[in-house]
C-alpha atoms as a PDB file:
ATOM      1  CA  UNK A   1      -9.325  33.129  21.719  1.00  0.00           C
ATOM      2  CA  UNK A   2      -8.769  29.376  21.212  1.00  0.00           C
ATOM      3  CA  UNK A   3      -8.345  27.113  24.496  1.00  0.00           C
ATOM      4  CA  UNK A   4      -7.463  23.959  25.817  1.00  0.00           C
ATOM      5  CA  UNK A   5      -9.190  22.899  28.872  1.00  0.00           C
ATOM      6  CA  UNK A   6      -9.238  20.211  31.106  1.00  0.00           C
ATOM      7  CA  UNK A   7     -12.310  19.352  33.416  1.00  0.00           C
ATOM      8  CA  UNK A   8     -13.134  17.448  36.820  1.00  0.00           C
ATOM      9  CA  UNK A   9      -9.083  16.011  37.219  1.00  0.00           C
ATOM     10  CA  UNK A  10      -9.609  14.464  40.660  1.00  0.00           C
ATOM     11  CA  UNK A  11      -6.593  14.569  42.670  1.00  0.00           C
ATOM     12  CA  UNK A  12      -4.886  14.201  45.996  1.00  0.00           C
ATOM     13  CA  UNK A  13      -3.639  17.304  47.646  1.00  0.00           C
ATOM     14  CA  UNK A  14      -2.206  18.164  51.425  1.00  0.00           C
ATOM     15  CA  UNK A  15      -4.680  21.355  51.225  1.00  0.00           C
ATOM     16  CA  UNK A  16      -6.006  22.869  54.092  1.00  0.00           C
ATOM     17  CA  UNK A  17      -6.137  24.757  57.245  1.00  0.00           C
ATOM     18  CA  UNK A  18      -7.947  23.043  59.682  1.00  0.00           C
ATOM     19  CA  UNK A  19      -6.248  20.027  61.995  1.00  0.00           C
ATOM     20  CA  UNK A  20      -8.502  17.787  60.443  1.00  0.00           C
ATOM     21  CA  UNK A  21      -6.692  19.052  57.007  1.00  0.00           C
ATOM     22  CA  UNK A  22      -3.453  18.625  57.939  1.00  0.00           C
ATOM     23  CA  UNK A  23      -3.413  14.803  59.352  1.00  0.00           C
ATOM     24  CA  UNK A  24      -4.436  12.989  55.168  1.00  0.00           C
ATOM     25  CA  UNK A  25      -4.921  14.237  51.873  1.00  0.00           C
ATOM     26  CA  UNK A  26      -7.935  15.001  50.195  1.00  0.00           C
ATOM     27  CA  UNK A  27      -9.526  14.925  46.791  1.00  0.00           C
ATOM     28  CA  UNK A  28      -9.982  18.316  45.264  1.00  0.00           C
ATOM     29  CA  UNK A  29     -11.327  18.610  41.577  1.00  0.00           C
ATOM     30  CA  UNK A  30      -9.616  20.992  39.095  1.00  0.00           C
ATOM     31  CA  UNK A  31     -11.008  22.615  35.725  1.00  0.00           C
ATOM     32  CA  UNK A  32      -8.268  24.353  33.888  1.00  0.00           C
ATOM     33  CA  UNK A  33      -9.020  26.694  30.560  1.00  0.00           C
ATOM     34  CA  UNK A  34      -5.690  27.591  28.641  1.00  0.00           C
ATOM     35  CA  UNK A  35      -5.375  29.824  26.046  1.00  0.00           C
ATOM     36  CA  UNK A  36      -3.231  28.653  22.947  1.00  0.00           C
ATOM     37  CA  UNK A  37      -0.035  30.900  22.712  1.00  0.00           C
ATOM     38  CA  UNK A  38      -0.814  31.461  18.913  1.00  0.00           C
ATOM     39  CA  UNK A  39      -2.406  29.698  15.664  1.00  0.00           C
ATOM     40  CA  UNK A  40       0.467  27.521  14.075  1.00  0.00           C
ATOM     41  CA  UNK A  41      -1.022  24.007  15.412  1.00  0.00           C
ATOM     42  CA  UNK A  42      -3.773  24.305  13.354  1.00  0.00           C
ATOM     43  CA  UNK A  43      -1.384  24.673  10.186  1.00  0.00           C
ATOM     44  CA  UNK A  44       1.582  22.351  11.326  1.00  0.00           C
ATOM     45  CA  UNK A  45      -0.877  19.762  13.413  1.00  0.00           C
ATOM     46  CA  UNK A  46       1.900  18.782  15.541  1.00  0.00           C
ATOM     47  CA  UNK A  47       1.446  18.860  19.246  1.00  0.00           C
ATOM     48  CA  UNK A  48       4.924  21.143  20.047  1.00  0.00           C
ATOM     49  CA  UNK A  49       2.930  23.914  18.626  1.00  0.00           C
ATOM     50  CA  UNK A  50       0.222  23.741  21.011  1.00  0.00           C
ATOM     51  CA  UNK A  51       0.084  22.986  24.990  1.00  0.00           C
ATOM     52  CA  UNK A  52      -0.126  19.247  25.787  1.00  0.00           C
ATOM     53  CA  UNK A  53      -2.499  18.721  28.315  1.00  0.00           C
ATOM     54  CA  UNK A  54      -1.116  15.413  29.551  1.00  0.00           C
ATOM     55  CA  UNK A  55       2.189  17.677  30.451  1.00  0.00           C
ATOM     56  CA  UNK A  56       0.494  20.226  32.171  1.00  0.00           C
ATOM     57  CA  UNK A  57      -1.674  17.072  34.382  1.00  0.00           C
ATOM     58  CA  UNK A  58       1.855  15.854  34.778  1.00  0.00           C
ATOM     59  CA  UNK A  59       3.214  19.771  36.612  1.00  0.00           C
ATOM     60  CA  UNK A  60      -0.004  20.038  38.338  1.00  0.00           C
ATOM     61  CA  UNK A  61       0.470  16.071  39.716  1.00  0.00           C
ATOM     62  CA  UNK A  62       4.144  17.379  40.192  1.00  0.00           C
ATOM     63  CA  UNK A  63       3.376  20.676  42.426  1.00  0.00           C
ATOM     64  CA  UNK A  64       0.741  18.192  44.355  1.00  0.00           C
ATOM     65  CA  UNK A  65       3.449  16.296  45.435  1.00  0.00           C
ATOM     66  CA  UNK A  66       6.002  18.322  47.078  1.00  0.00           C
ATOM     67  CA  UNK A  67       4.206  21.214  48.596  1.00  0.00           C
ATOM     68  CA  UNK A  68       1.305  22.009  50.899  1.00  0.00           C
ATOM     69  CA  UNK A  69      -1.121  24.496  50.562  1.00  0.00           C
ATOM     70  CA  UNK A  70      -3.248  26.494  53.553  1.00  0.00           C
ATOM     71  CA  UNK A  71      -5.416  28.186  50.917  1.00  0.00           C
ATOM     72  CA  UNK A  72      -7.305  26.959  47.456  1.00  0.00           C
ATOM     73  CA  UNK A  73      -6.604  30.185  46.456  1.00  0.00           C
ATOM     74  CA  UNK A  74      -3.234  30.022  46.703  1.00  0.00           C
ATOM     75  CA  UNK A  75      -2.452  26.373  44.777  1.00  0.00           C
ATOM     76  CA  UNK A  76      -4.961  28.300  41.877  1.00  0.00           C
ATOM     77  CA  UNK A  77      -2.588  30.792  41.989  1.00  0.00           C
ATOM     78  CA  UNK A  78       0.676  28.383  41.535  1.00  0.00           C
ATOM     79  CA  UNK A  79      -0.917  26.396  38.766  1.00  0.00           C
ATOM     80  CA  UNK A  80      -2.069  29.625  36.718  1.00  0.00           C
ATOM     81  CA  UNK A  81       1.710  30.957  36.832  1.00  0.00           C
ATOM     82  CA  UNK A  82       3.326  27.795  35.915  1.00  0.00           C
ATOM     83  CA  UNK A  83       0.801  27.684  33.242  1.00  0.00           C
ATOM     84  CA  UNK A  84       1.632  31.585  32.262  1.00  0.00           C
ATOM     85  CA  UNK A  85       5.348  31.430  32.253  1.00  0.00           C
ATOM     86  CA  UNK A  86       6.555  27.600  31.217  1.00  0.00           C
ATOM     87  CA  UNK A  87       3.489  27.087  28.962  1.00  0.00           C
ATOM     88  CA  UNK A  88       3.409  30.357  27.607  1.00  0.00           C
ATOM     89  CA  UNK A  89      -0.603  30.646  27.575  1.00  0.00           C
ATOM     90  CA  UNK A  90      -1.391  34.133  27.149  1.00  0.00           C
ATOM     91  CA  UNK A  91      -4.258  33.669  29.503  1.00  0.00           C
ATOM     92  CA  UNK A  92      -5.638  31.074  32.330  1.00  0.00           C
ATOM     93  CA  UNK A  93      -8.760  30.509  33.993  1.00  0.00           C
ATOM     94  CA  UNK A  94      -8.339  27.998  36.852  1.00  0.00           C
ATOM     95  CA  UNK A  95     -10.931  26.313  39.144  1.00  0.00           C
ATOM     96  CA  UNK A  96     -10.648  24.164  42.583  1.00  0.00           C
ATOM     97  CA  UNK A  97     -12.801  22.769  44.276  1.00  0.00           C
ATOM     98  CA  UNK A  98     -12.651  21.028  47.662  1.00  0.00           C
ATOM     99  CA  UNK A  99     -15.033  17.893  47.506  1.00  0.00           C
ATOM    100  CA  UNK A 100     -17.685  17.058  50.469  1.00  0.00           C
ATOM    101  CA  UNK A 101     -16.141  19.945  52.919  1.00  0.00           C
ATOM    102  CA  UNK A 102     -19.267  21.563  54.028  1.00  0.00           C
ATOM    103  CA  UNK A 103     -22.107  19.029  54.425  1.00  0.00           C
ATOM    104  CA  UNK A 104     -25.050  21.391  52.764  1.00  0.00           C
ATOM    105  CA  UNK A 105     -22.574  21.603  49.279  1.00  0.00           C
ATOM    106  CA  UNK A 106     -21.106  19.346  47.118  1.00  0.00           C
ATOM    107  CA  UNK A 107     -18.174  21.513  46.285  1.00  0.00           C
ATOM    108  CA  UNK A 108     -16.390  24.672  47.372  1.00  0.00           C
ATOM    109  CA  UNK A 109     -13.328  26.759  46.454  1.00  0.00           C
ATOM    110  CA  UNK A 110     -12.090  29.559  43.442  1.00  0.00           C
ATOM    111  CA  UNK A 111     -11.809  30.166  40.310  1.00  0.00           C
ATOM    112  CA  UNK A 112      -9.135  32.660  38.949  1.00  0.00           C
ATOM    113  CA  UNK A 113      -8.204  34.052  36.086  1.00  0.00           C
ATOM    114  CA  UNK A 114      -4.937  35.695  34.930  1.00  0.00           C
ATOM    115  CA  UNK A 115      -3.642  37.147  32.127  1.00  0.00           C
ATOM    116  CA  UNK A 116       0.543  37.137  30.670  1.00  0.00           C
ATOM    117  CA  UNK A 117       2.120  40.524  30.760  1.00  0.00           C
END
């Protein structure tokens, strides 16, 4: 299957469950893998028959904005169905990562993966 992906987008996010969470934003890092909905880009080369990754950075920004999120798990969750349903992807495999939480690791969070039906 033929993918699109997008690694290590740093961004903002109100994400979090602890007080010290809640009172700024932090960075989290995202790593997205989208399957193409089909095979006609490579004939037609234009970018409506494929998913533009600069759109899909522009939902994700958009989603960042005006919600909050307790759990990693659940923004991974948001992202892969937007991703499912508006972008048509037949598949998804999304990774986030919360940046210098514990001190002993660089990173921590999920990865998901989901499938259309």
């Amino acid at each position: 299957m033929d993918t699109i992906f997008v690694r290590q987008l740093r961004l903002q996010a109100w994400i979090g469950l602890y007080r010290h969470e809640k009172i700024a934003p932090q960075t989290i890092e995202i790593d997205l893998e989208i399957a193409l909905p089909g095979d006609a880009v490579f004939k037609t080369r234009k970018v409506a028959d494929t998913i533009d990754y600069g759109v899909v950075v522009e939902h994700v920004r958009a989603l960042l904005a005006k919600e909050r999120f307790g759990l990693v798990e659940n923004l991974a969750e948001r992202i892969a169905g937007f991703l499912l349903q508006d972008f048509k992807s037949p598949r998804v495999k999304v990774s986030i990562a919360k940046l210098g939480v514990l001190r002993e690791a660089q990173r921590v969070g999920v990865t998901i993966e989901r499938t259309r039906s």
